[in-house]
C-alpha atoms as a PDB file:
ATOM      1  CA  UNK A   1     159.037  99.657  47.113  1.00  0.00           C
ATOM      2  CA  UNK A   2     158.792 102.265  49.417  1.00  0.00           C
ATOM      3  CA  UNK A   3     155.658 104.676  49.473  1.00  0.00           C
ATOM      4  CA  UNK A   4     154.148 107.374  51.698  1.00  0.00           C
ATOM      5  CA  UNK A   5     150.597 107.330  50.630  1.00  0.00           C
ATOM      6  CA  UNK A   6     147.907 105.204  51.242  1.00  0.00           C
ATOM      7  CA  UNK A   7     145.630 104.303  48.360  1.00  0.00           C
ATOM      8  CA  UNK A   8     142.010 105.609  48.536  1.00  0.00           C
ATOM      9  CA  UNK A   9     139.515 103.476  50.858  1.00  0.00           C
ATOM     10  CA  UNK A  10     136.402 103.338  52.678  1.00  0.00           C
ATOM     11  CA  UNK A  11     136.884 103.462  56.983  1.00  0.00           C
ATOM     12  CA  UNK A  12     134.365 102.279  58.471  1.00  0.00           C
ATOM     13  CA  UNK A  13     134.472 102.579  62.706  1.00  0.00           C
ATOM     14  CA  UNK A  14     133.588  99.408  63.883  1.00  0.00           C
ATOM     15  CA  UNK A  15     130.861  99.824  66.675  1.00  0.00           C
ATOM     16  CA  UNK A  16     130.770  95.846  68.360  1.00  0.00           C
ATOM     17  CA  UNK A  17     132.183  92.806  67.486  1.00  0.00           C
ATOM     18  CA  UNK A  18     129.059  91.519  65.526  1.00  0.00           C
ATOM     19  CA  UNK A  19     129.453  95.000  63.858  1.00  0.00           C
ATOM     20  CA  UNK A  20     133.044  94.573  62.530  1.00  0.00           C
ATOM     21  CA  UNK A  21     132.323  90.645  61.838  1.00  0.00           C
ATOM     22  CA  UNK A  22     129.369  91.479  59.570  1.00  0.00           C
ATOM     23  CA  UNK A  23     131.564  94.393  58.113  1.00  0.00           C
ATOM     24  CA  UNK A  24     134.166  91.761  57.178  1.00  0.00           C
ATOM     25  CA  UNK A  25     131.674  88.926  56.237  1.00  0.00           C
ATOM     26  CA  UNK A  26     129.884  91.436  53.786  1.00  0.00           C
ATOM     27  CA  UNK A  27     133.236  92.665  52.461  1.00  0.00           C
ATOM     28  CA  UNK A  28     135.221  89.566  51.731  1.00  0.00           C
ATOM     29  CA  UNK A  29     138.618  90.029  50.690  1.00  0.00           C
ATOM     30  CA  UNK A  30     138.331  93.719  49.937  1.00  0.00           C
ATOM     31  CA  UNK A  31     138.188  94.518  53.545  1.00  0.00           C
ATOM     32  CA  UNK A  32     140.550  94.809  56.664  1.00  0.00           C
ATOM     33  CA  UNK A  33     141.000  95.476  60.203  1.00  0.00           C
ATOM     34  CA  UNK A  34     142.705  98.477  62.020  1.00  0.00           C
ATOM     35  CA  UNK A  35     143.317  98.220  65.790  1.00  0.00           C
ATOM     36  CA  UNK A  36     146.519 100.095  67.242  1.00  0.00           C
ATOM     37  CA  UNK A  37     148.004 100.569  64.117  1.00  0.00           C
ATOM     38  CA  UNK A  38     151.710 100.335  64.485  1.00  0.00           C
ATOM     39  CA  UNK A  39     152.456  98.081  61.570  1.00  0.00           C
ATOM     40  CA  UNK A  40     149.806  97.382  59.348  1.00  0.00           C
ATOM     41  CA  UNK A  41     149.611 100.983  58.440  1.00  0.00           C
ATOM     42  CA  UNK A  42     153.307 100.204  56.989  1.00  0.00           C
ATOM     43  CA  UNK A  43     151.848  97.320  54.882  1.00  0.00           C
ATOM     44  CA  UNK A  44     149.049  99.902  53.136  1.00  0.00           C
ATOM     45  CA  UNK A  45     151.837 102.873  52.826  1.00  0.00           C
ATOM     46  CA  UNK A  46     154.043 100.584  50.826  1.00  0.00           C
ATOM     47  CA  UNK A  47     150.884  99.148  49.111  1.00  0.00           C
ATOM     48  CA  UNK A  48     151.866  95.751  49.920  1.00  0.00           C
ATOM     49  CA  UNK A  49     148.325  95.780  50.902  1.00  0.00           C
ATOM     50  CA  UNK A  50     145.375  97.565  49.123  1.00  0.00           C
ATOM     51  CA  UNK A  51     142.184  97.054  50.494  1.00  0.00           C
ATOM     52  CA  UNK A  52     139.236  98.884  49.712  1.00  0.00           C
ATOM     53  CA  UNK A  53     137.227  98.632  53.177  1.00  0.00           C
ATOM     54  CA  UNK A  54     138.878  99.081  56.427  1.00  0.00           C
ATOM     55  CA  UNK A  55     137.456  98.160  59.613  1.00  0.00           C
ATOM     56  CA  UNK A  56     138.686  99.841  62.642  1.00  0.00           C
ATOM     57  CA  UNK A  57     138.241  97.993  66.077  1.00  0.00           C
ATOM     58  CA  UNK A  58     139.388 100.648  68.401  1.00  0.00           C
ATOM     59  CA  UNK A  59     135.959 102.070  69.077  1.00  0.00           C
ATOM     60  CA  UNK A  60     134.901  98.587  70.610  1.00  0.00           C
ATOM     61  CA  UNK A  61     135.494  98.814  74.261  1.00  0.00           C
ATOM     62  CA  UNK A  62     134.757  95.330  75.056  1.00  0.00           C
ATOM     63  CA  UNK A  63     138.104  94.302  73.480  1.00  0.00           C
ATOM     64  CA  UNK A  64     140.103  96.889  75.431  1.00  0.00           C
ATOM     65  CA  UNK A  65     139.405  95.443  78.900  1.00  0.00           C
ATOM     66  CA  UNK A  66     141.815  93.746  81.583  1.00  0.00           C
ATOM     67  CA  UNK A  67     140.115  91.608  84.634  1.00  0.00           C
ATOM     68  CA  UNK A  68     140.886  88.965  86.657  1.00  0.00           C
ATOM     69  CA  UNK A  69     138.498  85.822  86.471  1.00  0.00           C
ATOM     70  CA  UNK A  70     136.491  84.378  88.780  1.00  0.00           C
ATOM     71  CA  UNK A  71     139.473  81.536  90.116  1.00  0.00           C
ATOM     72  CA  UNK A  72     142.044  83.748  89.491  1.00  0.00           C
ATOM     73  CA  UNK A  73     142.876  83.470  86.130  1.00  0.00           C
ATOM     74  CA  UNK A  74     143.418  86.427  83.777  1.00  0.00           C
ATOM     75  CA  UNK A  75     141.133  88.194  80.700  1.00  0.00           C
ATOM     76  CA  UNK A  76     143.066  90.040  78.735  1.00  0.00           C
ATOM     77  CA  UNK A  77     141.237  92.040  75.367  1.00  0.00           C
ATOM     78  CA  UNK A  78     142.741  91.794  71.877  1.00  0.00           C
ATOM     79  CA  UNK A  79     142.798  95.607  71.950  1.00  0.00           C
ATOM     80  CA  UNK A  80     144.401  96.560  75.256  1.00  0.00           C
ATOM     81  CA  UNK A  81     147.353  98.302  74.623  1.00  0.00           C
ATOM     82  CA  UNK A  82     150.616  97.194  75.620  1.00  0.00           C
ATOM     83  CA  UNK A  83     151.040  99.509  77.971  1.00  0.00           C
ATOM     84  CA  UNK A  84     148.116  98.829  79.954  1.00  0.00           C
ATOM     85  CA  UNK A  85     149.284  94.977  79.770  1.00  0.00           C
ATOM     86  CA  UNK A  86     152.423  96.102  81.266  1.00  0.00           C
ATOM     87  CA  UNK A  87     150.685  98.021  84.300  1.00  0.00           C
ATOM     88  CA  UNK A  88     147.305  96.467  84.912  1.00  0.00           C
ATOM     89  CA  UNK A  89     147.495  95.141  88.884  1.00  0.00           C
ATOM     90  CA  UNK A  90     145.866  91.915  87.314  1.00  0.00           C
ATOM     91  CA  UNK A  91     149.042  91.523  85.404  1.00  0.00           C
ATOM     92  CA  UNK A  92     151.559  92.305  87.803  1.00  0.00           C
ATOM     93  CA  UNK A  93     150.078  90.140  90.544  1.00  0.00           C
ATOM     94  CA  UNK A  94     150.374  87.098  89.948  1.00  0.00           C
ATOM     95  CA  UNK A  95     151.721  86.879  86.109  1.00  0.00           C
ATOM     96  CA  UNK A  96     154.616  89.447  86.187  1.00  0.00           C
ATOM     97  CA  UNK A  97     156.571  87.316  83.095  1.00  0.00           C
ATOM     98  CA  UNK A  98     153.586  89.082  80.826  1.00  0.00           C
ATOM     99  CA  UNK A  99     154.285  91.794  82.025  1.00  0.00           C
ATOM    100  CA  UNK A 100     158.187  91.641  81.897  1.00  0.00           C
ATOM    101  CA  UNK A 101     157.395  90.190  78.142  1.00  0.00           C
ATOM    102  CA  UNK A 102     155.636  93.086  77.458  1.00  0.00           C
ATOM    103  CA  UNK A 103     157.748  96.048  78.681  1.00  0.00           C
ATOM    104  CA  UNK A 104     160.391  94.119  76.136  1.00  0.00           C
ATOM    105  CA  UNK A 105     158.210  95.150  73.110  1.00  0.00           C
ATOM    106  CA  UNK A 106     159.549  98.349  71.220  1.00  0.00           C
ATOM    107  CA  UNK A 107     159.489 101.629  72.372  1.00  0.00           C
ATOM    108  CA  UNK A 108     157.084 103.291  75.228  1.00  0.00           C
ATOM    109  CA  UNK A 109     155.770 105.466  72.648  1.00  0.00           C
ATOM    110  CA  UNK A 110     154.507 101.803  70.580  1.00  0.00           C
ATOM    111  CA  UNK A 111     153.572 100.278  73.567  1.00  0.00           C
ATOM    112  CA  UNK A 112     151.200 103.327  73.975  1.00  0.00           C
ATOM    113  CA  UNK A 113     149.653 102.886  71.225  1.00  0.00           C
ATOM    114  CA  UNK A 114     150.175  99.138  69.870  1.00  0.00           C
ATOM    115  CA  UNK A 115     147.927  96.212  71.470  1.00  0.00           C
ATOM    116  CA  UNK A 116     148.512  92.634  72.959  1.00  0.00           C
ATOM    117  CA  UNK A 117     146.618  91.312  69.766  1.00  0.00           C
ATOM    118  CA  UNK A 118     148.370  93.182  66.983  1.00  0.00           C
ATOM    119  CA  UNK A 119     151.741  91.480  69.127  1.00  0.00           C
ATOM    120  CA  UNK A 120     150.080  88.295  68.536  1.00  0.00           C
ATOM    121  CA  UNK A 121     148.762  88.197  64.994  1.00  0.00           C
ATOM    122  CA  UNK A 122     152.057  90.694  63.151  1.00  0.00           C
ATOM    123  CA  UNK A 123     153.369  88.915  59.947  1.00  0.00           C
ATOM    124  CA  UNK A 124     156.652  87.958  59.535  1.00  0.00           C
ATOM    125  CA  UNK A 125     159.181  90.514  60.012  1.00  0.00           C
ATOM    126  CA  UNK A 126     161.414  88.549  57.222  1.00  0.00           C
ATOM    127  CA  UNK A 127     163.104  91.567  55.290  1.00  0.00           C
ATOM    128  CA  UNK A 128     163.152  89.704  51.772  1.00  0.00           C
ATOM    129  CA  UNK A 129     159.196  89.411  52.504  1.00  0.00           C
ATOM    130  CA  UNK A 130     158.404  92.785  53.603  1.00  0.00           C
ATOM    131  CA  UNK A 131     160.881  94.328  50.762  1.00  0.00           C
ATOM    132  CA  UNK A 132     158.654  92.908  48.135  1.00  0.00           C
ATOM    133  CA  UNK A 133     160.341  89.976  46.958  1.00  0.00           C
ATOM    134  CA  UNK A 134     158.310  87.486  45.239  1.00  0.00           C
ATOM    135  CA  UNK A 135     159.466  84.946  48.314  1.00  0.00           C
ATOM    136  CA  UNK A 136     157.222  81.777  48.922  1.00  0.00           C
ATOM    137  CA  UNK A 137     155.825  83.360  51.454  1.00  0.00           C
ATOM    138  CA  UNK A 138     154.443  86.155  49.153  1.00  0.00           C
ATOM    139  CA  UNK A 139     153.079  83.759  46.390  1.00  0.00           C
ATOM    140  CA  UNK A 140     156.747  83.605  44.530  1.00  0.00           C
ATOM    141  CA  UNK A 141     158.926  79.986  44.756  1.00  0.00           C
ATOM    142  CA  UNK A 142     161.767  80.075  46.392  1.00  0.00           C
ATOM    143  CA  UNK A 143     163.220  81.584  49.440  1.00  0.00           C
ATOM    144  CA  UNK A 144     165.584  84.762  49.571  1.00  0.00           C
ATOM    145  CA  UNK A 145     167.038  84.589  53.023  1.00  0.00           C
ATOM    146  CA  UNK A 146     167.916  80.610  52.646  1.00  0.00           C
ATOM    147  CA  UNK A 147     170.271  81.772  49.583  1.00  0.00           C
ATOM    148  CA  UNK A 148     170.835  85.319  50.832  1.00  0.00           C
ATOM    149  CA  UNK A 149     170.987  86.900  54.530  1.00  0.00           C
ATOM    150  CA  UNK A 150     168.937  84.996  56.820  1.00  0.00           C
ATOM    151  CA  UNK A 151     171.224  85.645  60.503  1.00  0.00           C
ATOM    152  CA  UNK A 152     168.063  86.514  62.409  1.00  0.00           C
ATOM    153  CA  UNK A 153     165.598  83.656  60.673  1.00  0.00           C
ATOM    154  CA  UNK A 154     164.801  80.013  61.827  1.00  0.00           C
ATOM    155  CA  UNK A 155     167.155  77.152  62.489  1.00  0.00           C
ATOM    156  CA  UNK A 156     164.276  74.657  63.291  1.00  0.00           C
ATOM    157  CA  UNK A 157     161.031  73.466  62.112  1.00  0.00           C
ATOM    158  CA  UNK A 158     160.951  75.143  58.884  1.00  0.00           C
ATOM    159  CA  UNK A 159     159.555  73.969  55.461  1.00  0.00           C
ATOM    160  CA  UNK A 160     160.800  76.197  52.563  1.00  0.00           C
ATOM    161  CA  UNK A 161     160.169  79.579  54.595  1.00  0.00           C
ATOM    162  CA  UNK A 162     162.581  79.770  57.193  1.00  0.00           C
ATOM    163  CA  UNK A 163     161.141  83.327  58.877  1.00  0.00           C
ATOM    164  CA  UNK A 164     161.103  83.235  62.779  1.00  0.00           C
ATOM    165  CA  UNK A 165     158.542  84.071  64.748  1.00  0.00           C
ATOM    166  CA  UNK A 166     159.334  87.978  66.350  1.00  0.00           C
ATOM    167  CA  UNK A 167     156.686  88.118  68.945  1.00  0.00           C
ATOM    168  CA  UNK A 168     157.977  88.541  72.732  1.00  0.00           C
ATOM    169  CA  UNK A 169     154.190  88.518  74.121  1.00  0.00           C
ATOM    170  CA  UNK A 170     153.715  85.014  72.760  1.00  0.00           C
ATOM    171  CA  UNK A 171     156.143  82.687  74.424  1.00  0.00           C
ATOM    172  CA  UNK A 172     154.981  84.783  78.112  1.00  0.00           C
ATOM    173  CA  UNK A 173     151.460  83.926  77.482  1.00  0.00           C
ATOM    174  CA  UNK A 174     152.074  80.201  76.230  1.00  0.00           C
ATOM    175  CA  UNK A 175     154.390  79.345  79.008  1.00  0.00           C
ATOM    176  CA  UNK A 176     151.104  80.256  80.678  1.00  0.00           C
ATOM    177  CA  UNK A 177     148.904  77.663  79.010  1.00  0.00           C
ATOM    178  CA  UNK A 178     146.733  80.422  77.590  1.00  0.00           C
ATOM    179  CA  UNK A 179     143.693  80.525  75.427  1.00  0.00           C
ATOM    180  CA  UNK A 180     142.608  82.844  72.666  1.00  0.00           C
ATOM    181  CA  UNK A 181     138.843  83.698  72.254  1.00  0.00           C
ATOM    182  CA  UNK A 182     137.647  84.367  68.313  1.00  0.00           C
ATOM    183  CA  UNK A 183     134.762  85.252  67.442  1.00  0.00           C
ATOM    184  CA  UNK A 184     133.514  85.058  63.768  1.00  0.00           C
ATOM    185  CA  UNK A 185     130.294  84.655  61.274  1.00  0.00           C
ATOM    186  CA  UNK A 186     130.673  80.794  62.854  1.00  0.00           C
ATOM    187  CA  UNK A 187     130.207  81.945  65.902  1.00  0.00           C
ATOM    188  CA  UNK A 188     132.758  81.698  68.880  1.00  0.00           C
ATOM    189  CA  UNK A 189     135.931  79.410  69.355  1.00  0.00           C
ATOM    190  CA  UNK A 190     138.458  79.040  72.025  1.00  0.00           C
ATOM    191  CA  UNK A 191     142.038  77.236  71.583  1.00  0.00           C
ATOM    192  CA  UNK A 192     145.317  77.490  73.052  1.00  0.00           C
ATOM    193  CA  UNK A 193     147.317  79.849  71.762  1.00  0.00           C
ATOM    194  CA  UNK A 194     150.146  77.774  71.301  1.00  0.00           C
ATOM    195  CA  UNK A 195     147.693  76.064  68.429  1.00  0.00           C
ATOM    196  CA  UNK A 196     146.703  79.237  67.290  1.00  0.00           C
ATOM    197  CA  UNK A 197     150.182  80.176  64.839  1.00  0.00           C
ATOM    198  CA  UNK A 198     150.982  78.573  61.990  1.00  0.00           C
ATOM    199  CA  UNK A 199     153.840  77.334  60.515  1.00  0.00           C
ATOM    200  CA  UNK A 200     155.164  77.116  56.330  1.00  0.00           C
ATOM    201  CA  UNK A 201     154.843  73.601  56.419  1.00  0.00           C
ATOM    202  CA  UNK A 202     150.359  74.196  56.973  1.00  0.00           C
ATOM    203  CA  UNK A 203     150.155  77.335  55.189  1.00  0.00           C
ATOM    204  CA  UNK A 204     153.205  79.142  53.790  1.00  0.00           C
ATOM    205  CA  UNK A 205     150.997  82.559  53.804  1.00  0.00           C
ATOM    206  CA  UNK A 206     150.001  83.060  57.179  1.00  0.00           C
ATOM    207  CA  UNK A 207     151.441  82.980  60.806  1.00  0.00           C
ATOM    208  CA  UNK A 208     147.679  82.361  62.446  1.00  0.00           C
ATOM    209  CA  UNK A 209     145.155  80.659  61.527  1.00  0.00           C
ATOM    210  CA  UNK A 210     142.620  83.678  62.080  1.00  0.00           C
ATOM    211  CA  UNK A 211     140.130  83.385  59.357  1.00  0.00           C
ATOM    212  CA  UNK A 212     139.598  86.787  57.335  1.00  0.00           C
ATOM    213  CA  UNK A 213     136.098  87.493  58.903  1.00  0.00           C
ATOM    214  CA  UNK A 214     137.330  86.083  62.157  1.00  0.00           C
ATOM    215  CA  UNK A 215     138.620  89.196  64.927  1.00  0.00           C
ATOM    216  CA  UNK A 216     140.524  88.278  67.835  1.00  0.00           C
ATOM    217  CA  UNK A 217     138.676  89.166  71.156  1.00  0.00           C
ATOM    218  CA  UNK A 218     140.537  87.903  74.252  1.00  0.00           C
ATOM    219  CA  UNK A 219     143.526  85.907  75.092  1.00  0.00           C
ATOM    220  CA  UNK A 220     142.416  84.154  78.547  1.00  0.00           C
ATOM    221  CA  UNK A 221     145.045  82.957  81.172  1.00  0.00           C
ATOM    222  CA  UNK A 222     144.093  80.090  83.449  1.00  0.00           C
ATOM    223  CA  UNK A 223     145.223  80.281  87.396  1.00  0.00           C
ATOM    224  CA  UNK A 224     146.982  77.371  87.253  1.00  0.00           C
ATOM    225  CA  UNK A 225     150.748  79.035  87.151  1.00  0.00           C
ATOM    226  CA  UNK A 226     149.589  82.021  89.061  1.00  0.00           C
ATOM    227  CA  UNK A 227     152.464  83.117  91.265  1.00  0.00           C
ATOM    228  CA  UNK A 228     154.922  80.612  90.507  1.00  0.00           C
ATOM    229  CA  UNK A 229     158.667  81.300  89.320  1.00  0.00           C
ATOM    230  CA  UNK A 230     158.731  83.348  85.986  1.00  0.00           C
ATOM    231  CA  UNK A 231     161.851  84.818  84.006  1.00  0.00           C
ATOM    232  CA  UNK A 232     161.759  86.365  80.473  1.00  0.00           C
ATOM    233  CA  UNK A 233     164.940  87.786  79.107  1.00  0.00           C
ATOM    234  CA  UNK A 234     164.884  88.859  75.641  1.00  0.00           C
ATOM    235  CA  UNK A 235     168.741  89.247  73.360  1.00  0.00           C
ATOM    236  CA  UNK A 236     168.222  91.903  70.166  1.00  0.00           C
ATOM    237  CA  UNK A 237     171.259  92.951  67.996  1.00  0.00           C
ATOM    238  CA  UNK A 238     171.122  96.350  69.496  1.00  0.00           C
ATOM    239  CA  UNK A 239     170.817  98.084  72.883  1.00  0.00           C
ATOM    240  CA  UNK A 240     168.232 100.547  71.186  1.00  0.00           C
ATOM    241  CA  UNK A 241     164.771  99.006  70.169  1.00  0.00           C
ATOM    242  CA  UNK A 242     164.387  96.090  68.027  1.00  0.00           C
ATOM    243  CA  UNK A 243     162.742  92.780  67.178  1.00  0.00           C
ATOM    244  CA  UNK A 244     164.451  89.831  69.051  1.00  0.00           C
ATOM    245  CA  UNK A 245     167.109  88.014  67.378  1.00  0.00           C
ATOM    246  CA  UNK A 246     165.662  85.097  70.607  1.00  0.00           C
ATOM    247  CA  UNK A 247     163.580  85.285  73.674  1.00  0.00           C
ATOM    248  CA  UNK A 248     162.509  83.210  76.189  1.00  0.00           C
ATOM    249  CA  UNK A 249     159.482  82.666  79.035  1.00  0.00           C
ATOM    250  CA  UNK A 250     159.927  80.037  81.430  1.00  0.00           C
ATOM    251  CA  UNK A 251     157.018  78.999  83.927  1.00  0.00           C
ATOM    252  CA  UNK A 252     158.728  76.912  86.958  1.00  0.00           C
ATOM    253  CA  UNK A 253     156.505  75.260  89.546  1.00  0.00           C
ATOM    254  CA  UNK A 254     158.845  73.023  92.037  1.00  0.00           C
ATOM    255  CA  UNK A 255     157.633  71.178  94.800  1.00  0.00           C
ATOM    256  CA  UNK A 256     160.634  71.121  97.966  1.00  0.00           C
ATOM    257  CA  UNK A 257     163.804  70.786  96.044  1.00  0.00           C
ATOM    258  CA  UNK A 258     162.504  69.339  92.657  1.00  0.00           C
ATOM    259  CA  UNK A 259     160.417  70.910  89.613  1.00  0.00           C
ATOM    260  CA  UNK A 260     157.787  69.450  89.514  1.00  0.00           C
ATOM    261  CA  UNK A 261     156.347  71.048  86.089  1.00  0.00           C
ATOM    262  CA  UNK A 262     157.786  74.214  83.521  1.00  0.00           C
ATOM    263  CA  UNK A 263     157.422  75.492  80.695  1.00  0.00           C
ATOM    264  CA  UNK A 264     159.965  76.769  78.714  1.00  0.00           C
ATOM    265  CA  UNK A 265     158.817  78.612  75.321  1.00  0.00           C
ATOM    266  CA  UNK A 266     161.520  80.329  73.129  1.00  0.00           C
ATOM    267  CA  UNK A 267     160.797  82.453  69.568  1.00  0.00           C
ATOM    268  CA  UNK A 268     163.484  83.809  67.273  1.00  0.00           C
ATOM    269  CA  UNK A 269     164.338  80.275  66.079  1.00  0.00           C
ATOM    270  CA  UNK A 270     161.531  78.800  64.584  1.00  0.00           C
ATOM    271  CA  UNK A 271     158.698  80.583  62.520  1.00  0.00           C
ATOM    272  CA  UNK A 272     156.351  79.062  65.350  1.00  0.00           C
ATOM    273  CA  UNK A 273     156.764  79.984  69.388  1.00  0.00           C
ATOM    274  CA  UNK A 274     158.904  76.670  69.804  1.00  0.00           C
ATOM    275  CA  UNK A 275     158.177  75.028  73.251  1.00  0.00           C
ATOM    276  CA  UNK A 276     161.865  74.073  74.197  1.00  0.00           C
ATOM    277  CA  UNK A 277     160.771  69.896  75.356  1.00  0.00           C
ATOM    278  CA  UNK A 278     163.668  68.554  75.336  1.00  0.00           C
ATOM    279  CA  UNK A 279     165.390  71.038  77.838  1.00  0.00           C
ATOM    280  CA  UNK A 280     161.925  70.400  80.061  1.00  0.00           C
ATOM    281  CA  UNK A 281     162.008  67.068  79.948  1.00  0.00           C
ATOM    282  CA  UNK A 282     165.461  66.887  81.286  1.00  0.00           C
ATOM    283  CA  UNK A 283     165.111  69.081  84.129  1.00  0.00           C
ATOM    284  CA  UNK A 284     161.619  67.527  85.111  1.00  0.00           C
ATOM    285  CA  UNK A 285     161.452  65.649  88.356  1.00  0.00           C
ATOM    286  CA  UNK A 286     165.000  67.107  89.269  1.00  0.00           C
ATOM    287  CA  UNK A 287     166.421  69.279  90.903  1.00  0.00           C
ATOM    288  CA  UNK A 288     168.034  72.818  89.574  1.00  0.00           C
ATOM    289  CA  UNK A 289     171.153  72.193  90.963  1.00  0.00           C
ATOM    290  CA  UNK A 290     174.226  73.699  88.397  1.00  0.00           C
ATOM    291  CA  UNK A 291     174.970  70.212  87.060  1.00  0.00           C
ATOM    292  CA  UNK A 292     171.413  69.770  86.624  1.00  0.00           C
ATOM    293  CA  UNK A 293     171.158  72.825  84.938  1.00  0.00           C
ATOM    294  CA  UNK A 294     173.888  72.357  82.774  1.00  0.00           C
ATOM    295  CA  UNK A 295     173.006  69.085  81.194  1.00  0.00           C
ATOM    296  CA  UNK A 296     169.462  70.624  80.744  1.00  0.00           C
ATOM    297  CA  UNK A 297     170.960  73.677  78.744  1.00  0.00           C
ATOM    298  CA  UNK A 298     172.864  71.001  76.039  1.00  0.00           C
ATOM    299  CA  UNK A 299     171.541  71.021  72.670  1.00  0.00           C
ATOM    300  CA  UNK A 300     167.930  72.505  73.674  1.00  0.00           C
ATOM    301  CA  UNK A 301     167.368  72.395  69.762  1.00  0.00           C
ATOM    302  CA  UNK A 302     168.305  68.937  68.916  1.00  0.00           C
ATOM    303  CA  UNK A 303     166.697  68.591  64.949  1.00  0.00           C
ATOM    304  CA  UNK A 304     168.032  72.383  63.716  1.00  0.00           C
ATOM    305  CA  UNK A 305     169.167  72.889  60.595  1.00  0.00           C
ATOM    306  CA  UNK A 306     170.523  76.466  60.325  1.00  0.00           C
ATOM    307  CA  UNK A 307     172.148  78.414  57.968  1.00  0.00           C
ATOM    308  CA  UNK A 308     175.646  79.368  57.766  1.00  0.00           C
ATOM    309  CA  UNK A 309     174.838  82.760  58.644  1.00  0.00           C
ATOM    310  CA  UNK A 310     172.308  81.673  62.208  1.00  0.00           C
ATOM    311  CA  UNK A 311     174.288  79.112  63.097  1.00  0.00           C
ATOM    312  CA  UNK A 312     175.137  81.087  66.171  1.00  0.00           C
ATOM    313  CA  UNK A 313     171.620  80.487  67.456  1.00  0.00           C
ATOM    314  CA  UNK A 314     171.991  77.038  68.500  1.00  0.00           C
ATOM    315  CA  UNK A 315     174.423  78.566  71.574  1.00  0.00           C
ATOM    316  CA  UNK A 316     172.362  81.169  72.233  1.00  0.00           C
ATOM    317  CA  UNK A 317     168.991  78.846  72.791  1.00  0.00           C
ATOM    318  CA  UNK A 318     171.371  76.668  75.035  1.00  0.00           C
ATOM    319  CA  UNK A 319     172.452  79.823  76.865  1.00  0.00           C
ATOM    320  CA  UNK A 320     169.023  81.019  77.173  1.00  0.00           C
ATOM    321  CA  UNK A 321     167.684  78.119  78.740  1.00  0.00           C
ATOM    322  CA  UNK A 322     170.806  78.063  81.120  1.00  0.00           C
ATOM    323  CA  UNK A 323     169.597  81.118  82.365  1.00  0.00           C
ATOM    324  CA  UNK A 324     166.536  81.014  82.821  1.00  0.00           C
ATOM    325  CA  UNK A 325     166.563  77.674  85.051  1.00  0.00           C
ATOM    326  CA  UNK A 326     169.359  79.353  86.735  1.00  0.00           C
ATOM    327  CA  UNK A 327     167.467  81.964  87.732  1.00  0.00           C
ATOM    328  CA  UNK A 328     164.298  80.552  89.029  1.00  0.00           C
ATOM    329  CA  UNK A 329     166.728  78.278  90.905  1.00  0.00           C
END
């Protein structure tokens, strides 16, 4: 249901990582983070969420820094907004397709003020889910959309929960081979980020597998596809602002007339950023010639099972692909 008030609670301004990680440790389940606040604000107006503490990161300035590495690579914090993403020289030179990802995302107004980690850790954007239903997902047993409206959810890789994955930054920033930095009462861990989500099938109530005193510091981008071929396109079911019904990022490194390596990393149709290898292994060691291309762009999602309603995603993941080869070609 619907509210406009936000039950009573303790804020507590986080003043350094440690800071917000002991906050969280000491607090257990009764506590939760704040960064740019575009959507889990929504979750504690409708009461879907009622904790007691909340720990706000934006006063850690650490997390809200953009640099280049050392060999070229890019550091990117948790908290930088996604405007800055969009703009930073660091960005643009060199990794423009997370920056083209990112100037996808909502409105200028939300890119303002939302940041590249909120992008990466938001919860499913299922409408059965967020309306209150007592889905799987939420704790309940069965699935609303599979029996009910489901047009924008996954047609691949699902296990009872068929929600797709709505972040645009993701499938940039994998296609990249990047790396997210965590830091927690454990100490610090590094993974790739296309490890980092989680699909129904390893736990049915989370998207990430970000521990509850665990924050998010830095998503790290090796050099290693620095200045090769990008594209990004990203189709919504409205000109206006919106969550993508599927998006794509491909990463093209050729060498003379054949690629050599790509990545091409899709969301929209699975509740996981879906790395598209069957469309990369056909291309790989070829050419991008149209034939080429075409044979590539057939049945990019060969073990879907969609619903009546999403069906019409299986063409548009073969037309994605199509062009994006055909325009790094």
């Amino acid at each position: 249901m619907q509210q406009d008030m936000i039950p009573p609670l303790e804020h507590i301004d986080a003043t350094s990582v440690e800071h917000a990680v002991r906050l969280l440790d000491e607090h257990g389940s009764d506590a939760a983070t704040i960064a740019g606040n575009t959507d889990e604000i929504n979750w504690l107006k409708n009461r879907d969420r009622t904790p007691e503490v909340l720990v706000d990161l934006k006063p850690i300035d650490e997390l809200k820094e953009i640099s280049e590495t050392s060999d070229g690579g890019l550091r990117i914090g948790a908290l930088a907004t996604l405007s800055e993403v969009e703009s930073h020289d660091a960005v643009t030179d060199g990794f423009s397709i997370i920056a083209d990802a990112v100037g996808e995302i909502a409105t200028p107004q939300i890119r303002n003020q939302g940041t590249i980690g909120g992008n990466l850790t938001q919860d499913s954007r299922c409408w059965y889910y967020r309306g209150g239903f007592d889905c799987y997902r939420a704790g309940g047993n069965t699935c609303y959309a599979i029996t009910g409206e489901s047009s924008d959810h996954a047609v691949t890789d699902y296990s009872r929960c068929i929600t797709a994955h709505p972040s645009d930054g993701a499938v940039a920033l994998i296609a990249l081979d990047a790396e997210v930095v965590v830091r927690g009462p454990r100490g610090e861990r590094r993974e790739p980020l296309s490890e980092f989500f989680v699909g129904p099938e390893d736990n049915i109530t989370v998207m990430h597998d970000l521990a509850h005193d665990e924050i998010l510091t830095h998503i790290e981008v090796p050099s290693d596809w620095r200045g090769e071929d990008f594209y990004f396109e990203k189709v919504r079911g409205r000109e206006s602002w919106d969550f993508a019904i599927g998006n794509i990022a491909a990463a093209v490194r050729t060498s003379g007339s054949t690629v050599s390596d790509l990545r091409l990393v899709a969301n929209g149709f699975a509740p996981t950023p879906k790395r598209l290898r069957t469309a990369e292994n056909a291309i790989r060691g070829s050419s991008l010639s149209e034939s080429n291309i075409a044979s590539a762009s057939e049945n990019v999602l060969p073990n879907a099972a969609p619903q009546p309603d999403n069906e019409y995603k299986l063409n548009l993941a073969d037309g994605l692909v199509k062009r994006a080869l055909s325009n790094v070609a």
